[in-house]
Structure formats: C-alpha cells, structure tokens
C-alpha atoms as a PDB file:
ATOM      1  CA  UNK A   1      -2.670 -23.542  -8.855  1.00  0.00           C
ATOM      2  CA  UNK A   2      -3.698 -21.030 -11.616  1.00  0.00           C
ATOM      3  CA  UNK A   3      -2.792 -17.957 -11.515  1.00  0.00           C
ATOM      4  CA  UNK A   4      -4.728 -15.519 -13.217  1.00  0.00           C
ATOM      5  CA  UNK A   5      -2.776 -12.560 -15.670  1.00  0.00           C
ATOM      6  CA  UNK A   6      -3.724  -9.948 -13.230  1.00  0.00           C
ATOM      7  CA  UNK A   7      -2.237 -11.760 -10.066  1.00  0.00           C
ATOM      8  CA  UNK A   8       0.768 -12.748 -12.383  1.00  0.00           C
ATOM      9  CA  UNK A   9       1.131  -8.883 -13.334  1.00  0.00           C
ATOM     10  CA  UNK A  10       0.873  -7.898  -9.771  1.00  0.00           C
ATOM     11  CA  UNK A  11       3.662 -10.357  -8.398  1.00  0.00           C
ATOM     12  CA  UNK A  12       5.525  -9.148 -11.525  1.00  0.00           C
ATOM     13  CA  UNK A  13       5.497  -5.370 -10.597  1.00  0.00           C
ATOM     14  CA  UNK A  14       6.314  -6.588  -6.593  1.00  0.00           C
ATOM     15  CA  UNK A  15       9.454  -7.928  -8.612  1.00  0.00           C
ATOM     16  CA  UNK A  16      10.352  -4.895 -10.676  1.00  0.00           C
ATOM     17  CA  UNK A  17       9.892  -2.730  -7.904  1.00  0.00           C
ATOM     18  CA  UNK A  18      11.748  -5.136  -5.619  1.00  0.00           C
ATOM     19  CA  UNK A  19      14.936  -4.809  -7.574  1.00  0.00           C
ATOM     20  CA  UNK A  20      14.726  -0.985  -8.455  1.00  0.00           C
ATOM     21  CA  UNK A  21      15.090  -0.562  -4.567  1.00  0.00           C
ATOM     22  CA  UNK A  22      17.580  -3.079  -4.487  1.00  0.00           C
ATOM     23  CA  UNK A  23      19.677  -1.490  -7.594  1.00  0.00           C
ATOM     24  CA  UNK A  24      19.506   2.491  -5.696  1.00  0.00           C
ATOM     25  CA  UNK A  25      20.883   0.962  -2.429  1.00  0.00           C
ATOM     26  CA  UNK A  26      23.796  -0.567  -3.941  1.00  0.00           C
ATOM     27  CA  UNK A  27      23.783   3.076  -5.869  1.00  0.00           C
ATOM     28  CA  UNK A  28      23.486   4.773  -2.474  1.00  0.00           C
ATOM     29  CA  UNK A  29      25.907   2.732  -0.864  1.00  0.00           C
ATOM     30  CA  UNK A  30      29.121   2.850  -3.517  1.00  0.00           C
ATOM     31  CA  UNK A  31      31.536   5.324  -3.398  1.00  0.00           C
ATOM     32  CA  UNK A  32      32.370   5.354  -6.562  1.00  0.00           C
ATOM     33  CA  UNK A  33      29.945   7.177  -8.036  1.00  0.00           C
ATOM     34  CA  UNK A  34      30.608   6.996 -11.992  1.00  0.00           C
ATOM     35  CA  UNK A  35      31.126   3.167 -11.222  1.00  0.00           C
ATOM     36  CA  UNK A  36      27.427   3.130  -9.431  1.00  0.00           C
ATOM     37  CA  UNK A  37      25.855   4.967 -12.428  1.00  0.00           C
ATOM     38  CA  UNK A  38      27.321   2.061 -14.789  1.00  0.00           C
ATOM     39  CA  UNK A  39      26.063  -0.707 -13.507  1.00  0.00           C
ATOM     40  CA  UNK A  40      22.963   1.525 -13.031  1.00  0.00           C
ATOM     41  CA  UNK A  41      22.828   1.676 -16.617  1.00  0.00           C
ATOM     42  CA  UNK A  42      23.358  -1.878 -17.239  1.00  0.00           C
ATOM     43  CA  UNK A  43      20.551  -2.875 -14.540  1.00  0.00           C
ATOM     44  CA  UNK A  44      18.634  -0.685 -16.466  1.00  0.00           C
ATOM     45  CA  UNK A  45      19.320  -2.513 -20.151  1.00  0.00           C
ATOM     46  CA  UNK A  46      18.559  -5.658 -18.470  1.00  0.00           C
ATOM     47  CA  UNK A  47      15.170  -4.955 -16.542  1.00  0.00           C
ATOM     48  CA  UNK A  48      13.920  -2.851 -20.327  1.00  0.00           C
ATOM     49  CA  UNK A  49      15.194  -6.042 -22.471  1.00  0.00           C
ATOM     50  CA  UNK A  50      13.881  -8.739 -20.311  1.00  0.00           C
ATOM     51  CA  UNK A  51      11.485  -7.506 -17.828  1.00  0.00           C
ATOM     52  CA  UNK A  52       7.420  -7.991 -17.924  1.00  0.00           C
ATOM     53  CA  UNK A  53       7.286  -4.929 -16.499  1.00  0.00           C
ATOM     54  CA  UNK A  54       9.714  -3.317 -19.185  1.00  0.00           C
ATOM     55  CA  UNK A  55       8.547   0.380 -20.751  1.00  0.00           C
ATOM     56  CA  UNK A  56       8.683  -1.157 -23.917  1.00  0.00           C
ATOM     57  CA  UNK A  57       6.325  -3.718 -25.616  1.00  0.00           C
ATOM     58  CA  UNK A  58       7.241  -6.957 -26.373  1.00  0.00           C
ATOM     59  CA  UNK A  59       7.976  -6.272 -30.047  1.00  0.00           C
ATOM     60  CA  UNK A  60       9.758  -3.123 -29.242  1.00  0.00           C
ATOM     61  CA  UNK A  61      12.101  -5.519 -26.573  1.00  0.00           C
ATOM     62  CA  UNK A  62      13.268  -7.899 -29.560  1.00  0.00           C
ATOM     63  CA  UNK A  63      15.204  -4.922 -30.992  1.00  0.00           C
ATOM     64  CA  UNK A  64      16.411  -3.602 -27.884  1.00  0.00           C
ATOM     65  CA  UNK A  65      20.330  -2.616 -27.618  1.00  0.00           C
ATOM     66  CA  UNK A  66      20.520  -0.161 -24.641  1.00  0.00           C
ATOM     67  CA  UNK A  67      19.266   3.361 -23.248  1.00  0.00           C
ATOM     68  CA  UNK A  68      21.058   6.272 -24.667  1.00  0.00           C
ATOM     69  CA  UNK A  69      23.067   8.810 -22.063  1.00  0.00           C
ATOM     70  CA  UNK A  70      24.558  11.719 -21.484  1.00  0.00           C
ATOM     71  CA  UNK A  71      28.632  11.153 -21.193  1.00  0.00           C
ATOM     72  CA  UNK A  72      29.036  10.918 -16.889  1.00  0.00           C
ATOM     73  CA  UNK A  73      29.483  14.352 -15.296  1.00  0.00           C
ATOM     74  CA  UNK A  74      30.948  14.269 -11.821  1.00  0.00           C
ATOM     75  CA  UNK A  75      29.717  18.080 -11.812  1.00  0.00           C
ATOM     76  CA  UNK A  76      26.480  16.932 -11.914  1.00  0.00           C
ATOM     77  CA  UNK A  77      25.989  15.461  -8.782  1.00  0.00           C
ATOM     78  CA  UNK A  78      25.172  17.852  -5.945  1.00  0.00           C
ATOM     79  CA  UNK A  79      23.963  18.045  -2.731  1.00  0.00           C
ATOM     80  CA  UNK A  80      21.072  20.364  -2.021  1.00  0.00           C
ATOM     81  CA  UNK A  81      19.439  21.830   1.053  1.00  0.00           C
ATOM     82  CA  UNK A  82      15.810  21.485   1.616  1.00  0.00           C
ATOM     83  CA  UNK A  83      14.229  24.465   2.759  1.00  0.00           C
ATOM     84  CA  UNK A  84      10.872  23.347   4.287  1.00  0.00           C
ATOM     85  CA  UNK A  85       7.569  25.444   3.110  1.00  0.00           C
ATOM     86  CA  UNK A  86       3.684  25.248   4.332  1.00  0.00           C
ATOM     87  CA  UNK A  87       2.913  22.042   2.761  1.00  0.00           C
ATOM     88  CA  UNK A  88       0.680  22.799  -0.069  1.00  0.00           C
ATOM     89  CA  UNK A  89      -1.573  20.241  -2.172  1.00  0.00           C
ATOM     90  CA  UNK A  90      -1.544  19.771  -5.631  1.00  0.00           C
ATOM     91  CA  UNK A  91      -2.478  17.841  -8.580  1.00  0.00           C
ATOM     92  CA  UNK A  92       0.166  16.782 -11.141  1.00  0.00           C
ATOM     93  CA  UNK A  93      -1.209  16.258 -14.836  1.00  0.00           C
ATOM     94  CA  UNK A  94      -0.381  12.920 -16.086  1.00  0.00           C
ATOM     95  CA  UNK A  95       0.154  12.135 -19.696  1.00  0.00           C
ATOM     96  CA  UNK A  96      -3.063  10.978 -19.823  1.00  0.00           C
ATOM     97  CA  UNK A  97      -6.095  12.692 -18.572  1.00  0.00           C
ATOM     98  CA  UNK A  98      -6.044  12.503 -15.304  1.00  0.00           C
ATOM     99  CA  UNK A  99      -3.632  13.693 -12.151  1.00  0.00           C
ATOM    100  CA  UNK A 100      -1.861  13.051  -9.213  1.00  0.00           C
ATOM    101  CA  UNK A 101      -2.204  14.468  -5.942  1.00  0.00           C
ATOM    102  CA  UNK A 102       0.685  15.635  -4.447  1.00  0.00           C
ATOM    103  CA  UNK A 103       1.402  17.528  -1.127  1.00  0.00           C
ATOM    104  CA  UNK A 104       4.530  20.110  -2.401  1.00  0.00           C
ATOM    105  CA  UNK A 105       6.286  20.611   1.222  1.00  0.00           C
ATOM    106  CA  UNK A 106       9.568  22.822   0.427  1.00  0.00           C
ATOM    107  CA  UNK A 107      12.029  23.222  -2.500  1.00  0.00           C
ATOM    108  CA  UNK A 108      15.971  21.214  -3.056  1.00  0.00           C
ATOM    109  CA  UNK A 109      18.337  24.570  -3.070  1.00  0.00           C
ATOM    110  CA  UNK A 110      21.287  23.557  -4.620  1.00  0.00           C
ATOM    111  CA  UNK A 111      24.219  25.695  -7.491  1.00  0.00           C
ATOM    112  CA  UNK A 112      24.594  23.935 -10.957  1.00  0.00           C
ATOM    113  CA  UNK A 113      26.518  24.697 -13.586  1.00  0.00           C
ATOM    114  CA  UNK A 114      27.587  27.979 -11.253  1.00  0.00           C
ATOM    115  CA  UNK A 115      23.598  28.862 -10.972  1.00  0.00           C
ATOM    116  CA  UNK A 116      21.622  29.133  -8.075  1.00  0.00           C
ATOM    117  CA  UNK A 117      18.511  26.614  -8.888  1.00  0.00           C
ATOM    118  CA  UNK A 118      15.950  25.180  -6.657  1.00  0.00           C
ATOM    119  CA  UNK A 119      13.169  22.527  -7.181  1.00  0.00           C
ATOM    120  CA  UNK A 120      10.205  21.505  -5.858  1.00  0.00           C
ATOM    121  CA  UNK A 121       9.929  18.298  -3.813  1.00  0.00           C
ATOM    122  CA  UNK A 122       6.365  16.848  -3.554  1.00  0.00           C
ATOM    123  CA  UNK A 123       5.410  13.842  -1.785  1.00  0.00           C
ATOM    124  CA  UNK A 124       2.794  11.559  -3.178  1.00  0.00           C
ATOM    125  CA  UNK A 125      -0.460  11.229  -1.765  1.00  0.00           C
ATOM    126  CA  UNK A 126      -1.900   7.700  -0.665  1.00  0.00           C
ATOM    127  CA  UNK A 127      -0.571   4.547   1.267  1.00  0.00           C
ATOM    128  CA  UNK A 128       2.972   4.744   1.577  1.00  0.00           C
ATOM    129  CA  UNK A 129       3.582   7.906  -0.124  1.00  0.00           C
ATOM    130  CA  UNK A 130       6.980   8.495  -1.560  1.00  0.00           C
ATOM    131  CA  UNK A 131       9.242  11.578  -2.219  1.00  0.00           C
ATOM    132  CA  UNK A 132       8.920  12.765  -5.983  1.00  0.00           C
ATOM    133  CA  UNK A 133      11.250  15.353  -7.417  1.00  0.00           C
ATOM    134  CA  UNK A 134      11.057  15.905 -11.585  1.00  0.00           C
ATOM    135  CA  UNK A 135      11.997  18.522 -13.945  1.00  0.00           C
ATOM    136  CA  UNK A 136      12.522  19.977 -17.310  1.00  0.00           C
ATOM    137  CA  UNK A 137      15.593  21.839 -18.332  1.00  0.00           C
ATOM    138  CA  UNK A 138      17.100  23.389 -21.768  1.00  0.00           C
ATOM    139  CA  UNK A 139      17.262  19.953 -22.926  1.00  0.00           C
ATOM    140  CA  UNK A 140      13.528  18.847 -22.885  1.00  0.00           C
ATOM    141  CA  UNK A 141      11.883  18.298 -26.058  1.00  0.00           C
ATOM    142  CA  UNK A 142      15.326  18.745 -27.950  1.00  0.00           C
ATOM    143  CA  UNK A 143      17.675  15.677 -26.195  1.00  0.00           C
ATOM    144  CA  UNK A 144      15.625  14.631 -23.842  1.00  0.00           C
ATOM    145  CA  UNK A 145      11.672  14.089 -23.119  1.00  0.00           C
ATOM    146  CA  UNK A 146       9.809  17.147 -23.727  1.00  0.00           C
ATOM    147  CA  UNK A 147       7.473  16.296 -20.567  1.00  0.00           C
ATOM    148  CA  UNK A 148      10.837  15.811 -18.535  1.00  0.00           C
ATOM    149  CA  UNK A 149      13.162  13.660 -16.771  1.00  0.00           C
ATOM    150  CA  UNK A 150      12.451  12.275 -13.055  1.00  0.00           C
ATOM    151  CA  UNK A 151      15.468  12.225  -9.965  1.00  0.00           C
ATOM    152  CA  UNK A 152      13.432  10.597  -7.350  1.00  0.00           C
ATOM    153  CA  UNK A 153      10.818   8.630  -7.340  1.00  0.00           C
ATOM    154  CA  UNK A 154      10.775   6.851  -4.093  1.00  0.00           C
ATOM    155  CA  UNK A 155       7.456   5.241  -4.219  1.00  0.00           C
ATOM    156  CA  UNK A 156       9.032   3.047  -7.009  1.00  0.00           C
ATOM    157  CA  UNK A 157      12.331   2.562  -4.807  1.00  0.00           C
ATOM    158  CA  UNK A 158      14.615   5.860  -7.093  1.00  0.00           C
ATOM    159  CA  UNK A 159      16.198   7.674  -4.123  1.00  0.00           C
ATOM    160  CA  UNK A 160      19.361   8.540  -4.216  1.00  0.00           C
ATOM    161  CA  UNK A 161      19.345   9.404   0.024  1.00  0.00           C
ATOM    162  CA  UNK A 162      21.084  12.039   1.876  1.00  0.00           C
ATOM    163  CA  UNK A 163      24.552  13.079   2.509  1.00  0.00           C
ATOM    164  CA  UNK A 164      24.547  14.984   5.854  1.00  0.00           C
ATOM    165  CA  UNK A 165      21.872  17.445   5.706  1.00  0.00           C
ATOM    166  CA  UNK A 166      21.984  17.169   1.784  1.00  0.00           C
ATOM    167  CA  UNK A 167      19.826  15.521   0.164  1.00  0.00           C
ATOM    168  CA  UNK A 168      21.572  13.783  -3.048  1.00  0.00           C
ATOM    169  CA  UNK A 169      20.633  14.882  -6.594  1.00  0.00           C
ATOM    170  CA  UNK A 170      22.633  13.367  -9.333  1.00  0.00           C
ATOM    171  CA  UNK A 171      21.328  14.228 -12.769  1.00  0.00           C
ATOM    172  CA  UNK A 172      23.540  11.736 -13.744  1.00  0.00           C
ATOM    173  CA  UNK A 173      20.468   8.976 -12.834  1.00  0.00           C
ATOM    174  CA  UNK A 174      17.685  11.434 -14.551  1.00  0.00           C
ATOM    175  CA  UNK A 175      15.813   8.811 -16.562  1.00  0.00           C
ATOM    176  CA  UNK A 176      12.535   9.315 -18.434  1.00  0.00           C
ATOM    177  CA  UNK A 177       9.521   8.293 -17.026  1.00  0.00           C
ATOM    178  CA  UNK A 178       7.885   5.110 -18.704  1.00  0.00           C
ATOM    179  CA  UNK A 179       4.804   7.218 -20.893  1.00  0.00           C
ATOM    180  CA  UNK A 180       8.358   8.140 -22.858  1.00  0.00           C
ATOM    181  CA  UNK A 181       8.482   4.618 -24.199  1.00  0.00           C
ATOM    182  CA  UNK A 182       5.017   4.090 -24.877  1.00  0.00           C
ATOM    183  CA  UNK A 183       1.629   6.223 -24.155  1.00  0.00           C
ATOM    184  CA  UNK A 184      -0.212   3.165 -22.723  1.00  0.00           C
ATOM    185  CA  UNK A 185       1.686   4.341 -18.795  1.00  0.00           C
ATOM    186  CA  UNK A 186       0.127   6.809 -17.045  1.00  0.00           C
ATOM    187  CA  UNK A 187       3.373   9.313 -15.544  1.00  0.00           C
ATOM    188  CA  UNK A 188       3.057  12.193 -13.521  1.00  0.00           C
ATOM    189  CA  UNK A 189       4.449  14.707 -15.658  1.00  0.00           C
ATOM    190  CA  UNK A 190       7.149  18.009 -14.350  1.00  0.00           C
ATOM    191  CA  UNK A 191       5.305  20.542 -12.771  1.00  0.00           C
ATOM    192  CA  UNK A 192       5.797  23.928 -14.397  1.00  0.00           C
ATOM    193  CA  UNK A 193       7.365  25.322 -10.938  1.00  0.00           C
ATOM    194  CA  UNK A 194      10.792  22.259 -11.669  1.00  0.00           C
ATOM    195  CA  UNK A 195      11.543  24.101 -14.608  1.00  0.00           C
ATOM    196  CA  UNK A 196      15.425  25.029 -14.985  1.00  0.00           C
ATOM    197  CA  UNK A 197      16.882  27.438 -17.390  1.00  0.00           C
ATOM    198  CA  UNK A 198      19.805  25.971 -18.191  1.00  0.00           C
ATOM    199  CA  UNK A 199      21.254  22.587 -20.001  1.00  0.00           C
ATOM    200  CA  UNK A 200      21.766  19.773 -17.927  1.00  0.00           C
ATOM    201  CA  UNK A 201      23.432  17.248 -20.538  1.00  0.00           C
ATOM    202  CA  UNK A 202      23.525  14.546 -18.106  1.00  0.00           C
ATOM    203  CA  UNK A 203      21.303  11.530 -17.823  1.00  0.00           C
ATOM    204  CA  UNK A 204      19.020   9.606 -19.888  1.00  0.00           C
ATOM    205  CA  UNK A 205      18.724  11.516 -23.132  1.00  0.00           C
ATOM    206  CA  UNK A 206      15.994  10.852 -26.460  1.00  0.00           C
ATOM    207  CA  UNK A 207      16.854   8.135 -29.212  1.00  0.00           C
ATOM    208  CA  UNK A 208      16.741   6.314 -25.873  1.00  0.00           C
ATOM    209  CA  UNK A 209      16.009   3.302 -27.858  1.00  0.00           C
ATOM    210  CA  UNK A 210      18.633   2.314 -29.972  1.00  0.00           C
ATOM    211  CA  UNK A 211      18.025  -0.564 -32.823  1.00  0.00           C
END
C-alpha cells in the first residue's frame, strides 16, 4: 500500500500531537516541577531534532543542539483564578494574512513578580476547540519572540491543568510558537489585550537555535 505525502504528513502530525499530550500529562502529573520542566525540555530537543513535524527544516535540523531557556524559576509558576466574562468573539491575526476565530470567555487573575496581572483566555473556534492563552511581556522582541510566547495551547495537547480552582500557569513551559522557527507556519499571534508590563525571564527565550 502507497501512501501518498499528504496521508504520510497527516499520520505524522496524529504522532506529534499524540506525544505533546502525552509529554504535558506526565508534566501535569509530577510533583516535581523543575524535574517535569527538564525532561520537558529534552522531549522538546528530541521532537525539533528528529521529528517530521519539527519547526525547523530539514537543513536547519542537521545543526540542531537544543532550545535556549530561561534559568528555572519556581516563582514563576502560579496558580490563577478565572474570572468568567460574556463570551466575546474574536479574530486573532496570524503571522500570515489571515486569522483565527476565537471566542475570549474571561481573563487568568493571578500576582507575578508581586504584580497583579491578568490574561485573556480564548477558546478556539471549530471541532474540538481547545483553550488558548498567549502573551507578550518586557521580554518580547528583545529575549524572546517579538510576536510572543504561548502557555496553553490545548488543541495541540499544551495544558498544564488545574490545581483546585486554579488553573496552572507556569511560564516556566512558555515556548514560541512554530512561525518563530520558520515563516512557512501559520501561528495565532498574542492578542494586544495578553500584554504584561513586566519581565518574565522564564521560558523559551531567542537564539533558540543554537549551532
């Protein structure tokens, strides 16, 4: 049986996806948080080096030694309320010409860095939907992406669950969304409202690929 490149690229993402979802439970599910984010990171080497469905081109792979980070910051891990809101729709501009529809339906209230911040959480439009949550900070466009850095993305299998009542943001797992790596991927970019005005130096940070 032949499979034709589009079918192959298909059961390929199926794959990818497969064992994001499986990587964030084991996240979800360790206690150890700074150990989770490590073997995070080392998933993450693996699936960018070796994957079909890496970020990176295949000549860009060959070079590949690792995603740069932020040094682990237990302080950036909180837990933040969501405080429900008339769910509102709204496009997201990609980093291409298009968008995204998106139904915002409340904001993540949570204290970093001793400030009050809040974001909004959007939920994707279509069959399946999924939980979204991106922003921009102090960092973007210096040390990180200047179009910003995703949390969740549950659609693709990054959520990070609930603790409680609280749902779990840990800017330790903020990682760049593929168009980063190469303009050929379509990402929703941050919506101007998930802008914070401080530096979160935690994360995935730029000179992401190191050769």
């Amino acid at each position: 049986m032949t499979v034709s490149p589009d079918a192959a690229d298909l059961l390929s993402l199926l794959d990818w996806r497969r064992r994001i979802a499986d990587l964030y439970a084991r996240v979800r599910s360790d206690p150890d948080h700074q150990g989770a984010w490590r073997a995070w990171r080392s998933v993450r080497d693996e699936l960018f080096a070796q994957h079909l469905q890496s970020p990176l081109d295949p000549a860009r792979r060959a070079g590949f030694s690792g995603l740069a980070y932020f040094d682990y910051d237990p302080s950036a891990r909180v837990l933040a309320s969501v405080e429900l809101s008339e769910p509102v729709v709204v496009d997201i501009p990609l980093s291409q010409d298009a968008a995204y529809r998106f139904t915002r339906f409340g904001r993540a209230a949570f204290e970093l860095q001793g400030q009050p911040c809040s974001l909004g959480v959007h939920w994707l439009e279509g069959y399946g939907g999924g939980l979204f949550v991106s922003f921009t900070d102090e960092t973007s466009g210096d040390a990180t992406y200047g179009a910003g850095r995703y949390l969740l993305d549950t659609v693709k299998g990054a959520d990070l669950g609930r603790e409680g009542d609280g749902l779990v943001l840990d800017f330790n797992f903020a990682y760049h969304p593929s168009c980063a790596y190469d303009p050929r991927w379509a990402c929703p970019l941050a919506p101007a409202e998930n802008r914070l005005t401080l530096a979160i130096r935690a994360g995935e940070r730029l000179a992401a690929v190191r050769q």
